[in-house]
Protein backbone atom coordinates (compact mmCIF):
# COMPACT_ATOMS: atom_id res chain seq x y z
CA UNK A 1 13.15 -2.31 15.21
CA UNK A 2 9.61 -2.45 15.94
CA UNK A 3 6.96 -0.17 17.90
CA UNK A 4 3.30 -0.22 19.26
CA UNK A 5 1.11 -0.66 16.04
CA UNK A 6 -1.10 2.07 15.30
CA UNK A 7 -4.89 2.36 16.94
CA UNK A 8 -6.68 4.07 14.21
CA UNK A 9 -8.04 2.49 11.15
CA UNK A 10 -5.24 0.98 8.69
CA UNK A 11 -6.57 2.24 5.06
CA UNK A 12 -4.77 0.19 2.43
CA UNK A 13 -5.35 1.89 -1.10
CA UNK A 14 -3.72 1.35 -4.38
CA UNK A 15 -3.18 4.15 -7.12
CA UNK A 16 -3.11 4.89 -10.87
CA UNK A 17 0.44 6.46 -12.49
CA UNK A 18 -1.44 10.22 -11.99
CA UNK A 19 -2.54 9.44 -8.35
CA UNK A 20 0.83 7.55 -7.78
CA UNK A 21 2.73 10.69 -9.58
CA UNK A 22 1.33 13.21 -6.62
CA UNK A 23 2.54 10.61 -3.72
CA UNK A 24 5.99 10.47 -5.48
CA UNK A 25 7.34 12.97 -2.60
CA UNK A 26 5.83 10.32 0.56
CA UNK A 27 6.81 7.58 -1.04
CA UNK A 28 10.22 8.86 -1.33
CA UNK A 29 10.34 9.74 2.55
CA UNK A 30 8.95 6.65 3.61
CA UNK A 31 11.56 4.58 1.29
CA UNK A 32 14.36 6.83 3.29
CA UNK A 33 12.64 5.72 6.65
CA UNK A 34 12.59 2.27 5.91
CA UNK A 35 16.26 1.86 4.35
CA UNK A 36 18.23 3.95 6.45
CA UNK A 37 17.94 1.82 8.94
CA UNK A 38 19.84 -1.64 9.09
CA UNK A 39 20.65 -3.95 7.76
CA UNK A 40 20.11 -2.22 5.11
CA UNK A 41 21.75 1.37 5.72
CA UNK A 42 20.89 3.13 2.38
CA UNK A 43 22.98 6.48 1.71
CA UNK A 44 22.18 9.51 0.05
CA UNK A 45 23.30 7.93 -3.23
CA UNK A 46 20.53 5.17 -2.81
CA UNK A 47 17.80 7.20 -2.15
CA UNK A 48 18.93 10.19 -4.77
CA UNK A 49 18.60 7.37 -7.50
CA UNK A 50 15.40 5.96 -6.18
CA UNK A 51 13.87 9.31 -6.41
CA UNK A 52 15.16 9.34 -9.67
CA UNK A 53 14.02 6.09 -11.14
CA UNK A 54 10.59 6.20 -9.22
CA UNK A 55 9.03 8.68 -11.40
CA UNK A 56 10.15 6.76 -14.93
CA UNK A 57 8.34 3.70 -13.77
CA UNK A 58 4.85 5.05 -13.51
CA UNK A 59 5.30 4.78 -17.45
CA UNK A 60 5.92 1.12 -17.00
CA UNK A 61 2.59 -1.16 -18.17
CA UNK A 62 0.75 -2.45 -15.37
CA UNK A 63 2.61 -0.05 -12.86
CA UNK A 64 0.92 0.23 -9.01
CA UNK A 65 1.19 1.66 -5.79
CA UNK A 66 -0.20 0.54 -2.86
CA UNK A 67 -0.30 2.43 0.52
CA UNK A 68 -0.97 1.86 3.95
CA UNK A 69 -2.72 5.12 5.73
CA UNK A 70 -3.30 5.39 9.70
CA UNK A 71 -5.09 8.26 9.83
CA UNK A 72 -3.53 11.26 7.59
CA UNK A 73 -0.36 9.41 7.79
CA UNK A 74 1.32 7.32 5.27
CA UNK A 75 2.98 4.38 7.00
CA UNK A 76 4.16 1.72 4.19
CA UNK A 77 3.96 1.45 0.55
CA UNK A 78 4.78 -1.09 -2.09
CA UNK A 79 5.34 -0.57 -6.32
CA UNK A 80 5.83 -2.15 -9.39
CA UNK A 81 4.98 -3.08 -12.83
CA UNK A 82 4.55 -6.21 -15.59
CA UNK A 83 7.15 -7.07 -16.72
CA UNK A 84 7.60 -6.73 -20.44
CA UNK A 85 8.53 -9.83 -22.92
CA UNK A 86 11.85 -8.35 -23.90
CA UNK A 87 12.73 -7.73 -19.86
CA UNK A 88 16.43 -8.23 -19.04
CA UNK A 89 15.09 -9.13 -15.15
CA UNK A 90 16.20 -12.62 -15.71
CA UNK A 91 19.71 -12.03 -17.53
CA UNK A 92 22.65 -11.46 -14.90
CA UNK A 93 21.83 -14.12 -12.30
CA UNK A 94 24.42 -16.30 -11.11
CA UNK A 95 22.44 -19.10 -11.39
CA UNK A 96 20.67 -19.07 -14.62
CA UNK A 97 17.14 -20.34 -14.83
CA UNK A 98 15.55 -22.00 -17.80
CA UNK A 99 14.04 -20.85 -21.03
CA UNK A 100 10.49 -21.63 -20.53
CA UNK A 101 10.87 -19.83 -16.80
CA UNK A 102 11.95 -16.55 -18.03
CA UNK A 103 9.63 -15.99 -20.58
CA UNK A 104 7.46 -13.59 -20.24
CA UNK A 105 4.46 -12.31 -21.72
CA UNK A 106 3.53 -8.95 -21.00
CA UNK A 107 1.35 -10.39 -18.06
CA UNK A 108 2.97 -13.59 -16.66
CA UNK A 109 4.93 -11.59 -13.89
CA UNK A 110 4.64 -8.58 -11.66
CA UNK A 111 7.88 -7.32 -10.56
CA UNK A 112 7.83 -5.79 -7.15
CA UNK A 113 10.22 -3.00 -7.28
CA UNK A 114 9.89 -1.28 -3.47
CA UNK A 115 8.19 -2.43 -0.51
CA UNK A 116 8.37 -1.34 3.26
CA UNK A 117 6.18 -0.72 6.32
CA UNK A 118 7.76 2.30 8.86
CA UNK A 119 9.16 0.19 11.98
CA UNK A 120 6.55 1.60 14.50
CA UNK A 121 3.93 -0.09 12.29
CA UNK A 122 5.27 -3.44 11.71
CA UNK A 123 4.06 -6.60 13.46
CA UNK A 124 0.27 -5.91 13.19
CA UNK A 125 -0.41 -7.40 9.56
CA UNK A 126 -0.05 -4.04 7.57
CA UNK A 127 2.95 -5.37 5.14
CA UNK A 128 0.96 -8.02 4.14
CA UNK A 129 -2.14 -5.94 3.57
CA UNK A 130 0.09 -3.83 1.48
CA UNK A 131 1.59 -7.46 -0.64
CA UNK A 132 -2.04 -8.82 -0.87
CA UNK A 133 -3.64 -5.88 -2.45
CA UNK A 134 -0.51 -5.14 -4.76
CA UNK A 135 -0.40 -8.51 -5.93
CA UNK A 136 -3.75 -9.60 -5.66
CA UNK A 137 -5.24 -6.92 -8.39
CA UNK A 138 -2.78 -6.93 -10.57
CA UNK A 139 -3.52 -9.76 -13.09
CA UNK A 140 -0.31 -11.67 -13.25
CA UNK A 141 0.25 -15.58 -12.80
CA UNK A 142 3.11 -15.00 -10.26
CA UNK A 143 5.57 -12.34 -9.03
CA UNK A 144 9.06 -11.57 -8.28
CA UNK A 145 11.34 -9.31 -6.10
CA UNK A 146 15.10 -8.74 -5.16
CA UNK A 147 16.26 -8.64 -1.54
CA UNK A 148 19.51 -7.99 -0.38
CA UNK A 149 21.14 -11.01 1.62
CA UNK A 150 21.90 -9.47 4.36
CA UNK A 151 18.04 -8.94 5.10
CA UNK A 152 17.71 -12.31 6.83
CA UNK A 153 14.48 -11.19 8.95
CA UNK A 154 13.04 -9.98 5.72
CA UNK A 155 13.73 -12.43 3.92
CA UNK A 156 12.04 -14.91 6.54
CA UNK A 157 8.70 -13.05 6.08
CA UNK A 158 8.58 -13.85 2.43
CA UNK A 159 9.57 -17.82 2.83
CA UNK A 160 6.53 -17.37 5.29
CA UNK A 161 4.28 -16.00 2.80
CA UNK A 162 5.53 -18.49 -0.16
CA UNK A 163 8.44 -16.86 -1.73
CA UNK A 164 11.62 -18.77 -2.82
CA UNK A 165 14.73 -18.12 -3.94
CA UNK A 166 15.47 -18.92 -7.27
CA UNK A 167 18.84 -17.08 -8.22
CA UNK A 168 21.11 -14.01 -7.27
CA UNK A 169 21.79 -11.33 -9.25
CA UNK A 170 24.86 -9.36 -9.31
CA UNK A 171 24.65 -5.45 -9.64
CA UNK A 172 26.49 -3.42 -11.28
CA UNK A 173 26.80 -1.00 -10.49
CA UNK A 174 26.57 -2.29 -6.51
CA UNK A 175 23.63 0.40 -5.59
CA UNK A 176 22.63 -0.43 -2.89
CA UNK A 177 24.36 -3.72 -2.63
CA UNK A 178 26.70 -5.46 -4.69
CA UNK A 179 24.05 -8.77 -5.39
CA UNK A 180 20.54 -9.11 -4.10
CA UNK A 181 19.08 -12.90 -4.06
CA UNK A 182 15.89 -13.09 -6.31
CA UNK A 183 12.69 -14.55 -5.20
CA UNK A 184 9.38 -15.36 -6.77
CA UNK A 185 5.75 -16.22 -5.60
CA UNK A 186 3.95 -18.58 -7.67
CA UNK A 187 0.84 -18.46 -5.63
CA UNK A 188 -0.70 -15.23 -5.75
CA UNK A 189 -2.99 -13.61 -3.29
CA UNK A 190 -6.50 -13.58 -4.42
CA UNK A 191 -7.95 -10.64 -5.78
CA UNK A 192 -9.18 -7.67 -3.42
CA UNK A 193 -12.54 -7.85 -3.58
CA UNK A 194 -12.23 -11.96 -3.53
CA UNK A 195 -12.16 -11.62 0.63
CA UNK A 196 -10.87 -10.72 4.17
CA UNK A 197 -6.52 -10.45 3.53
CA UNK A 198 -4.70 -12.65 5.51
């Protein structure tokens, strides 16, 4: 579902835990916006746990939020954090990867948690403002995200922008899904201030 892109400036802006703590509220409504909608038709469950767990990762090291603005509205957002050497992100996959490829540092990997543009604003290069300037500042070697499989047109954009998938990973308990297919990016965007985004 897509709609005529907005005609004001597109600010793209990333925030701190305390800056991200006062948009906890929008980013809640937009993550309702976006997945409600199919294919992936999140419930009131879903979205009561998300604004549950959303606040508890600001804590997280290396947590950001990045926002996409037209005008005084909020139209997409993306957040996550580093993940931490003693992470369990790689335990549970139905494929297993190697040692050496789940270790992690502290700074290897940035996990993107959340990530969605509103449908009216999609098609005119805002989501991957939003991925460039998440990923770009955020110091890590490479970064991962989970994706339910059902999300085929989603999951074309990030093959486009040089994801793969590496595993699946089964969920338990199934919120919102009952596996999600893990992908990772081991080229990252440049930093913001290294240039025009893409």
């Amino acid at each position: 579902m897509t709609g005529t892109p907005p005609t004001t400036e597109i600010v793209i802006e990333t925030h701190g835990p305390s800056e991200a703590y006062a948009l906890t509220g929008t980013v809640c409504e937009l993550y309702r916006a976006v997945f409600s909608l199919p294919p992936f038709n999140g419930n009131a469950e879903e979205f009561a746990n998300q604004r549950r767990y959303l606040p508890r990762l600001l804590h997280r090291p290396g947590f950001r939020l990045t926002t996409a603005r037209s005008g005084p509205d909020f139209i997409g957002f993306g957040y996550g954090y580093l993940l931490p050497p003693d992470t369990a992100w790689w335990s549970r996959l139905t494929d297993p990867v190697d040692e050496e490829f789940a270790t992690e540092t502290g700074t290897r990997t940035f996990a993107v948690i959340d990530y969605g543009v509103l449908p009216g604003s999609r098609n005119a290069g805002i989501g991957r403002r939003i991925h460039d300037e998440l990923l770009g500042g955020s110091g890590a070697e490479r970064a991962t995200l989970t994706v339910q499989p059902a999300a085929v047109r989603t999951q074309a954009v990030y093959r486009r922008w040089g994801w793969r998938k590496v595993s699946r990973r089964t969920m338990d308990p199934p919120i919102p899904a009952p596996v999600f297919d893990v992908l990772v990016l081991e080229t990252m965007p440049g930093p913001p201030d290294a240039g025009p985004v893409g």
